[in-house]
Protein backbone atom coordinates (compact mmCIF):
# COMPACT_ATOMS: atom_id res chain seq x y z
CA UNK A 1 12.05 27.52 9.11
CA UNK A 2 11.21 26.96 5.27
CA UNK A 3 13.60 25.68 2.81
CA UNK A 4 14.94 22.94 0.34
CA UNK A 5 16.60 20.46 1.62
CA UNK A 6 17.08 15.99 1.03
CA UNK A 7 15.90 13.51 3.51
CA UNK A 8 19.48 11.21 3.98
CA UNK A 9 17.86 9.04 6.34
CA UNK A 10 15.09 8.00 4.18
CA UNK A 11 17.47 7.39 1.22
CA UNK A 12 19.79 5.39 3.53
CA UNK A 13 16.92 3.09 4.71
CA UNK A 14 15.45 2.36 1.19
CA UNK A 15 18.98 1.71 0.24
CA UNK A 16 19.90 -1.06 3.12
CA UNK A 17 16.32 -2.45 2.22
CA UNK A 18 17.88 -2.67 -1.61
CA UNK A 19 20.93 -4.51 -0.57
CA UNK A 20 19.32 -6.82 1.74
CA UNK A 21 16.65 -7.82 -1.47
CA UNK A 22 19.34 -8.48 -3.54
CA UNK A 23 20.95 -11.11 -0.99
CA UNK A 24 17.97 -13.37 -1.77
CA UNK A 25 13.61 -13.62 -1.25
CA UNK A 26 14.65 -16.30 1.54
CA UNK A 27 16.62 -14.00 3.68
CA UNK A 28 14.31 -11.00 3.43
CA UNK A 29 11.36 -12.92 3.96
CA UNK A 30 12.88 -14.53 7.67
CA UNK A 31 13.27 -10.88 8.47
CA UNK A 32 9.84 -9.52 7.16
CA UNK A 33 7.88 -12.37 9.38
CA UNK A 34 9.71 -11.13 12.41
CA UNK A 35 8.94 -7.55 11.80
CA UNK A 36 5.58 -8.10 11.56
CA UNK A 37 5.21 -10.15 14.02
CA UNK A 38 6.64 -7.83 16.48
CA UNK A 39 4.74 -4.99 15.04
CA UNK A 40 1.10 -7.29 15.72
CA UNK A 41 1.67 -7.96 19.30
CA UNK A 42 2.75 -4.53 20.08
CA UNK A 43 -0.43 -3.15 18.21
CA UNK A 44 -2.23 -5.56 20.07
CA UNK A 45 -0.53 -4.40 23.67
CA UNK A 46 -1.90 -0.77 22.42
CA UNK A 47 -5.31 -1.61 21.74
CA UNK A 48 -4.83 -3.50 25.41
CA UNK A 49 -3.31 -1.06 27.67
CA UNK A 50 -4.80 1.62 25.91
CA UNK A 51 -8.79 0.47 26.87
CA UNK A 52 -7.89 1.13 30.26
CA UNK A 53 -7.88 4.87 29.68
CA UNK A 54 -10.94 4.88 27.19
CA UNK A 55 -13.44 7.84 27.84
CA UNK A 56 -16.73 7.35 26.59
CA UNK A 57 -17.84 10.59 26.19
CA UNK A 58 -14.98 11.25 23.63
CA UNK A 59 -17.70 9.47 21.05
CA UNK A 60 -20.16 12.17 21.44
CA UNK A 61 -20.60 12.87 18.84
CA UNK A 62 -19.32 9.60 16.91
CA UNK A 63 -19.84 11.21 13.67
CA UNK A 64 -18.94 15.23 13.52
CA UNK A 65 -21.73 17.03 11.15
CA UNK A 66 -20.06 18.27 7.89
CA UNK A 67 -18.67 21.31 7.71
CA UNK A 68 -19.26 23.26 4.63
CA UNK A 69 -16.72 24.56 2.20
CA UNK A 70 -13.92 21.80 4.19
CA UNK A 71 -13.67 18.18 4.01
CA UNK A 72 -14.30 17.93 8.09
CA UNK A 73 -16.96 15.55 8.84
CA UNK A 74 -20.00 13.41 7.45
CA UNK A 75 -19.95 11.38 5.06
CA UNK A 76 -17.28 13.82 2.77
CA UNK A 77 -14.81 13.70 5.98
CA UNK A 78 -14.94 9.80 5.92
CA UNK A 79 -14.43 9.76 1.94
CA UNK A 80 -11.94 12.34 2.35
CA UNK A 81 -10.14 10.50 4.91
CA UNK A 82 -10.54 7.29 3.49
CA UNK A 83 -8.62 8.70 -0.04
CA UNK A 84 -5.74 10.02 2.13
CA UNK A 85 -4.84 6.96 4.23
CA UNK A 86 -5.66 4.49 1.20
CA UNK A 87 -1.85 4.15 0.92
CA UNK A 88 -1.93 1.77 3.96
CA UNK A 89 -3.49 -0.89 1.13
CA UNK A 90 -1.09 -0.98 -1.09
CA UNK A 91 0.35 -3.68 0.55
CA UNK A 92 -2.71 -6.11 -0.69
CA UNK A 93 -0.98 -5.07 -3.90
CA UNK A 94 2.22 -5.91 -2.45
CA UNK A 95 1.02 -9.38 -2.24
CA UNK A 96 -0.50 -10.17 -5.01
CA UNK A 97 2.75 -9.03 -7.10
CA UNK A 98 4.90 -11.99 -5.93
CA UNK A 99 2.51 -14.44 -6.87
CA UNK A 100 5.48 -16.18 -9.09
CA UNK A 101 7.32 -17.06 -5.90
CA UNK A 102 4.61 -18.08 -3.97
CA UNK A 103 3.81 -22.46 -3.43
CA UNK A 104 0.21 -23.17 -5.12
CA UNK A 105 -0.87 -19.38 -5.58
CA UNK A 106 -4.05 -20.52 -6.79
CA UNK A 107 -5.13 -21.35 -3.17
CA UNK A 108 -2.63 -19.83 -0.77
CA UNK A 109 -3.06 -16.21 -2.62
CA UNK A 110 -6.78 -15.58 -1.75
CA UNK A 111 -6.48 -16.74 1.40
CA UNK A 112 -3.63 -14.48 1.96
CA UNK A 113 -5.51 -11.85 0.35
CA UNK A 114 -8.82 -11.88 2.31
CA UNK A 115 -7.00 -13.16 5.49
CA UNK A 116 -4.79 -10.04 5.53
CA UNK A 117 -7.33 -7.91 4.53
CA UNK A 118 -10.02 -9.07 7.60
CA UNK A 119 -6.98 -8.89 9.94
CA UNK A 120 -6.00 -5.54 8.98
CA UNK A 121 -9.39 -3.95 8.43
CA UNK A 122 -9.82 -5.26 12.25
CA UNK A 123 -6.72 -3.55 13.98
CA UNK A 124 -7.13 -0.25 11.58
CA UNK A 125 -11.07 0.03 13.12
CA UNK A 126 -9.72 -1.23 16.86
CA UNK A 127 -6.66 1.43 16.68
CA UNK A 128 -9.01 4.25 15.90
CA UNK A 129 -11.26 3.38 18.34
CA UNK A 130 -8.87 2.92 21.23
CA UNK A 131 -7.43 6.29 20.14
CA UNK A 132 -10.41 8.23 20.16
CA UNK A 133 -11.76 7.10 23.51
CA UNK A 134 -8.70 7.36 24.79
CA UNK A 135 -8.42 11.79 23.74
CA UNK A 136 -10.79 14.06 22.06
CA UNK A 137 -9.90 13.49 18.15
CA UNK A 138 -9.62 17.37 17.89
CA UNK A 139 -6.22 16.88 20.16
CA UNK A 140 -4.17 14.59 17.85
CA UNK A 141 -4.07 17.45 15.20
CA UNK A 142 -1.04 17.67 13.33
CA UNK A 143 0.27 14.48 16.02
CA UNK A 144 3.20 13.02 14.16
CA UNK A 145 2.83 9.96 17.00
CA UNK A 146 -0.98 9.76 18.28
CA UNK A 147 -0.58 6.41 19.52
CA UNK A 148 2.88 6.87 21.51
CA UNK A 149 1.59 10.57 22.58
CA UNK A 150 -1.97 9.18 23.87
CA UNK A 151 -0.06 6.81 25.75
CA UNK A 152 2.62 9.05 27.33
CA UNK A 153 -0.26 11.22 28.20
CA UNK A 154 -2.20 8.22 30.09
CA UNK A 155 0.60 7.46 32.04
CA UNK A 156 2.11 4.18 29.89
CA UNK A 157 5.51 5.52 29.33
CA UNK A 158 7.50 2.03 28.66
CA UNK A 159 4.47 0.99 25.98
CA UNK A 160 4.59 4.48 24.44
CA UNK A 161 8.84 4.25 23.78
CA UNK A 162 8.22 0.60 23.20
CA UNK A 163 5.49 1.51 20.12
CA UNK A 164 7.73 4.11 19.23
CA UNK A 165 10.72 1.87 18.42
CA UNK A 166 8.93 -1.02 16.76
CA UNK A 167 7.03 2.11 13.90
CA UNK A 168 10.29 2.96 13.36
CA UNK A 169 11.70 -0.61 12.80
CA UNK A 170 8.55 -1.41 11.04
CA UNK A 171 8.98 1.10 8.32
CA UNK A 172 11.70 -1.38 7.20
CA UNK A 173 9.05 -3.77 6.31
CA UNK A 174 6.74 -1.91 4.57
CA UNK A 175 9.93 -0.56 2.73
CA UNK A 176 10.43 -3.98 1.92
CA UNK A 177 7.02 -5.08 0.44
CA UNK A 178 7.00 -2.36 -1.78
CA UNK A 179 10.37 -2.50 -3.15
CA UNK A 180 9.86 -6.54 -3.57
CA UNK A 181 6.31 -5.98 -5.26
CA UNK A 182 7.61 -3.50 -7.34
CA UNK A 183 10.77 -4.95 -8.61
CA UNK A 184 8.74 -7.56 -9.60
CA UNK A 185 6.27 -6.11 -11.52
CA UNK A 186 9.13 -4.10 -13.27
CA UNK A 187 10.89 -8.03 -13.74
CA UNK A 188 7.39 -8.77 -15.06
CA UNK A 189 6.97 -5.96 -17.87
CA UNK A 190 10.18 -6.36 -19.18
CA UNK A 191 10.08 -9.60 -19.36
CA UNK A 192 6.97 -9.53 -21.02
CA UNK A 193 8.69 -7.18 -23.82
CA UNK A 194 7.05 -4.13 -22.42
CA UNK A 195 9.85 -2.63 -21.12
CA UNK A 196 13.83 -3.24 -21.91
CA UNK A 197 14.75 -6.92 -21.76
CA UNK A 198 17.40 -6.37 -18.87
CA UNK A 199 14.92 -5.53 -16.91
CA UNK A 200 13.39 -8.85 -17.30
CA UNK A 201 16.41 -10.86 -16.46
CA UNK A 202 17.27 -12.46 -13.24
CA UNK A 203 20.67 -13.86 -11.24
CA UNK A 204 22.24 -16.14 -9.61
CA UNK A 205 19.85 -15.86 -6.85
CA UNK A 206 16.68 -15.67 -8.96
CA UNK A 207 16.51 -11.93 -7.82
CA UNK A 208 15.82 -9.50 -10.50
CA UNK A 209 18.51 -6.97 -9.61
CA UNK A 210 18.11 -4.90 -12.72
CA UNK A 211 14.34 -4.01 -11.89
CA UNK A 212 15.36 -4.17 -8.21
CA UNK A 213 17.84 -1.20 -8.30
CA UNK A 214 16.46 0.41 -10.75
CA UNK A 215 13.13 0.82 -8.38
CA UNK A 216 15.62 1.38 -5.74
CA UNK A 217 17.39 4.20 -6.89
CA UNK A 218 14.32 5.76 -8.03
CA UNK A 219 12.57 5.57 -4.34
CA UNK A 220 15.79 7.28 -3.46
CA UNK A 221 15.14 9.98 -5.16
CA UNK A 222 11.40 10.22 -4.59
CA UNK A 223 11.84 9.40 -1.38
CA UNK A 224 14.56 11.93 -0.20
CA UNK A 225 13.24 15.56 -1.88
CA UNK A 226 9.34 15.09 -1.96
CA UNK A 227 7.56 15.29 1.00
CA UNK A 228 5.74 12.61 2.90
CA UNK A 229 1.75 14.00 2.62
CA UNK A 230 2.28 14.41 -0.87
CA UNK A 231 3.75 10.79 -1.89
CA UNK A 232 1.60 9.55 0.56
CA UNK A 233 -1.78 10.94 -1.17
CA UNK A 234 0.22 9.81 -4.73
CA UNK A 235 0.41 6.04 -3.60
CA UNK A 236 -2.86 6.10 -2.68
CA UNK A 237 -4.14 7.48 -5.86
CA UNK A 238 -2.07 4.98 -7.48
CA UNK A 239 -3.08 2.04 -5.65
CA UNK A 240 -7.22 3.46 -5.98
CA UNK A 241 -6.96 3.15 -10.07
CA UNK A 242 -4.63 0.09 -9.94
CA UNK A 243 -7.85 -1.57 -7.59
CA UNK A 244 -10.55 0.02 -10.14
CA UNK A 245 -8.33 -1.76 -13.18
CA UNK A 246 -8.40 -5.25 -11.39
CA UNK A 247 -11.75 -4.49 -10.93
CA UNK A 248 -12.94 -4.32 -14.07
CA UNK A 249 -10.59 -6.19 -15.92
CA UNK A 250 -12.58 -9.17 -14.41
CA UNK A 251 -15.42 -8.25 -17.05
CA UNK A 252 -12.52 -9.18 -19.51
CA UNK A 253 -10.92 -12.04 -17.82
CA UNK A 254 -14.15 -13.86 -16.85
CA UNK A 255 -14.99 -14.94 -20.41
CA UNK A 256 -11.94 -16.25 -21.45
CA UNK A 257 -11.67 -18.68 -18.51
CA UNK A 258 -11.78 -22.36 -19.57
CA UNK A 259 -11.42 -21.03 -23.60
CA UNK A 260 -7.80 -19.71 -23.72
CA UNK A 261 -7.01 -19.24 -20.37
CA UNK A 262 -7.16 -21.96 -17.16
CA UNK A 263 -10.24 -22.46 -15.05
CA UNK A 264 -9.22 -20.26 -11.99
CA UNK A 265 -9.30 -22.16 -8.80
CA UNK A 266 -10.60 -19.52 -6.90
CA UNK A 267 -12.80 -16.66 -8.66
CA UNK A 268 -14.51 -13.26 -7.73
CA UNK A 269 -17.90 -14.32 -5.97
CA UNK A 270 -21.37 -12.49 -7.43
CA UNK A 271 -19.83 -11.57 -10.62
CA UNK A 272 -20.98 -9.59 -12.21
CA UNK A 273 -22.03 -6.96 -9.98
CA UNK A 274 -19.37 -7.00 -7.33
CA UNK A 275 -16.41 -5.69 -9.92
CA UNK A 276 -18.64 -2.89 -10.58
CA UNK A 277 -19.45 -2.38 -7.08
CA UNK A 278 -15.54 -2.55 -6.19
CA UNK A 279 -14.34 -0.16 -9.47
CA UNK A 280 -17.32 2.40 -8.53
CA UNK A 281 -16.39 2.60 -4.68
CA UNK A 282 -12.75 3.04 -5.50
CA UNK A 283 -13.86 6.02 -7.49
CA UNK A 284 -15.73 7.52 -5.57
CA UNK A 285 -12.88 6.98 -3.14
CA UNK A 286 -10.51 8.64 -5.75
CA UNK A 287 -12.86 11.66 -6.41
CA UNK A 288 -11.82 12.79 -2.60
CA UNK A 289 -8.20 13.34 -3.49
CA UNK A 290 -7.49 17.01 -3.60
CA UNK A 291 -7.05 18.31 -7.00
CA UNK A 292 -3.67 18.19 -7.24
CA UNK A 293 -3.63 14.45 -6.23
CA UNK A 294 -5.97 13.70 -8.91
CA UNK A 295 -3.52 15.93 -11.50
CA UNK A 296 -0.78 14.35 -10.65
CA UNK A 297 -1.92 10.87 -11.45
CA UNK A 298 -3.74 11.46 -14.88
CA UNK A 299 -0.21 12.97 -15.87
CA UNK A 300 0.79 9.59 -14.61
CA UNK A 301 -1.14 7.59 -16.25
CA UNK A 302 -0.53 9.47 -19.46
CA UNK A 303 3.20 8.77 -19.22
CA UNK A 304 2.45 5.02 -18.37
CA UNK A 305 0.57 5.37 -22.01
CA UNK A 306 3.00 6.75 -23.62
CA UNK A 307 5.72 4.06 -22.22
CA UNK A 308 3.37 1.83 -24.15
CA UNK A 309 2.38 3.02 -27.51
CA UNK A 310 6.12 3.69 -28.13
CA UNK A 311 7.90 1.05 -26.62
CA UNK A 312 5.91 -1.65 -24.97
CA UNK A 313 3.38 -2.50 -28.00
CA UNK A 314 5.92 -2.47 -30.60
CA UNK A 315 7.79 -4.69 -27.88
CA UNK A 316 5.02 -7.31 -26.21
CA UNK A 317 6.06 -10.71 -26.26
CA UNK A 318 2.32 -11.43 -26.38
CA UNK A 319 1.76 -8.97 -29.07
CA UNK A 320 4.47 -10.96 -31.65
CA UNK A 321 2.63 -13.91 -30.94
CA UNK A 322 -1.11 -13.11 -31.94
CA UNK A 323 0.50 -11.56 -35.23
């Protein structure tokens, strides 16, 4: 049936991930390695055990012709997709975020960076491949568990519950990376100046529990009334113009190196042309939101400008100090 209604569980889980932040980086990060560990070998036992039922005719065709007036196949289906699931890199954001807590970023951060990035490319092209030998794509339509449900179907019913338990525990950890990155970042603008000072302050622990409940609480809220498609397609708007900012903010950051800013240690190869290749792709990837994707961010972004002509300009640390 239709009808309002508030997602407790999902509240509940952002809020035990809020607590256990707030204990300490240390802590968290013990449980996040075992997470993902367990989450890699169990994606690993899919993409085994599920090769043994792999039918190759289910690749005929490999790439569906485009159907016109929809997003379904060709090249538009791939953009289309692409833009939908781009939320699943948001956690190269993640990483980059905690940089302050991290021993000699300026080496240990792009290998992170690409390392993660190869790995999980990898698994995200071996997954989909496994899957769609394994079952004609057309039956995982509207498949809340593909993986689980192609392996229940082959006959793997301990994998299948086994994959089942570890999504569920390994929602905790992207829960975590997100919350962490974004507490951060919060830490990071206010204590910069462009948001309220107590935001920028940190405890006993060197955990920034001001920015980390106040992120907390608001993931909540999101969290519990809005829908999962539609934050989903949000984040990954969000995440494709944070990626075309980084991009071309190189353009401005590249000059300044060795004048009034460091020598970076490890720097964006075939400048200049890759940031624009990188900024364009991302917007191209963008452009295949649906509409309402695409609205919701530029009234986004508009706030985030808003935030910083009023407060944040008037506020900068950095500001006061080149005037």
């Amino acid at each position: 049936h239709t009808g309002s209604y508030i997602d407790i569980l999902a509240a509940f889980a952002i809020l035990i991930v809020g607590v256990l932040i707030s204990r300490g980086v240390h802590q968290v990060s013990r449980i996040e390695n075992i997470i993902v560990s367990v989450k890699l070998l169990v994606i690993l036992m899919f993409i085994v055990v599920g090769a043994t039922a792999i039918h190759p005719q289910n690749y005929v065709p490999f790439l569906p012709a485009h159907q016109p007036g929809t997003t379904f196949g060709g090249w538009q289906g791939i953009l289309a997709g692409t833009a939908q699931i781009f939320i699943a890199y948001v956690g190269f954001d993640a990483i980059a975020a905690n940089t302050a807590e991290t021993i000699n970023p300026q080496k240990t951060m792009p290998r992170g960076l690409i390392g993660t990035l190869l790995l999980g490319t990898g698994f995200f092209i071996a997954v989909s491949l496994v899957l769609v030998g394994m079952f004609k794509y057309s039956r995982y339509a509207n498949n809340a568990e593909p993986a689980a449900w192609a392996l229940r179907q082959s006959g793997h019913y301990i994998t299948a519950n086994l994959l089942s338990v570890v999504a569920i525990v390994g929602i905790f950890s992207a829960l975590i990376a997100i919350l962490l990155a974004s507490s951060r970042l919060i830490y990071a603008f206010g204590r910069d100046g462009l948001l309220p000072k107590s935001l920028g302050q940190i405890d006993d622990k060197h955990v920034p529990n001001h920015a980390l409940w106040m992120i907390t609480f608001l993931a909540m809220i999101l969290g519990s009334v809005f829908p999962f498609t539609f934050l989903a397609t949000l984040v990954s708007a969000g995440t494709l113009v944070a990626f075309i900012f980084v991009s071309l903010g190189i353009y401005a950051l590249r000059p300044r190196e060795g004048v009034d800013l460091p020598e970076a240690q490890f720097k964006m190869p075939l400048y200049p042309v890759l940031p624009a290749i990188s900024a364009i792709f991302s917007a191209v990837i963008f452009w295949g939101l649906n509409t309402d994707a695409k609205i919701l961010m530029v009234g986004w972004f508009v706030i985030g400008l808003l935030i910083y002509f009023i407060y944040g300009i008037r506020h900068s640390i950095i500001n006061k100090e080149t005037h």
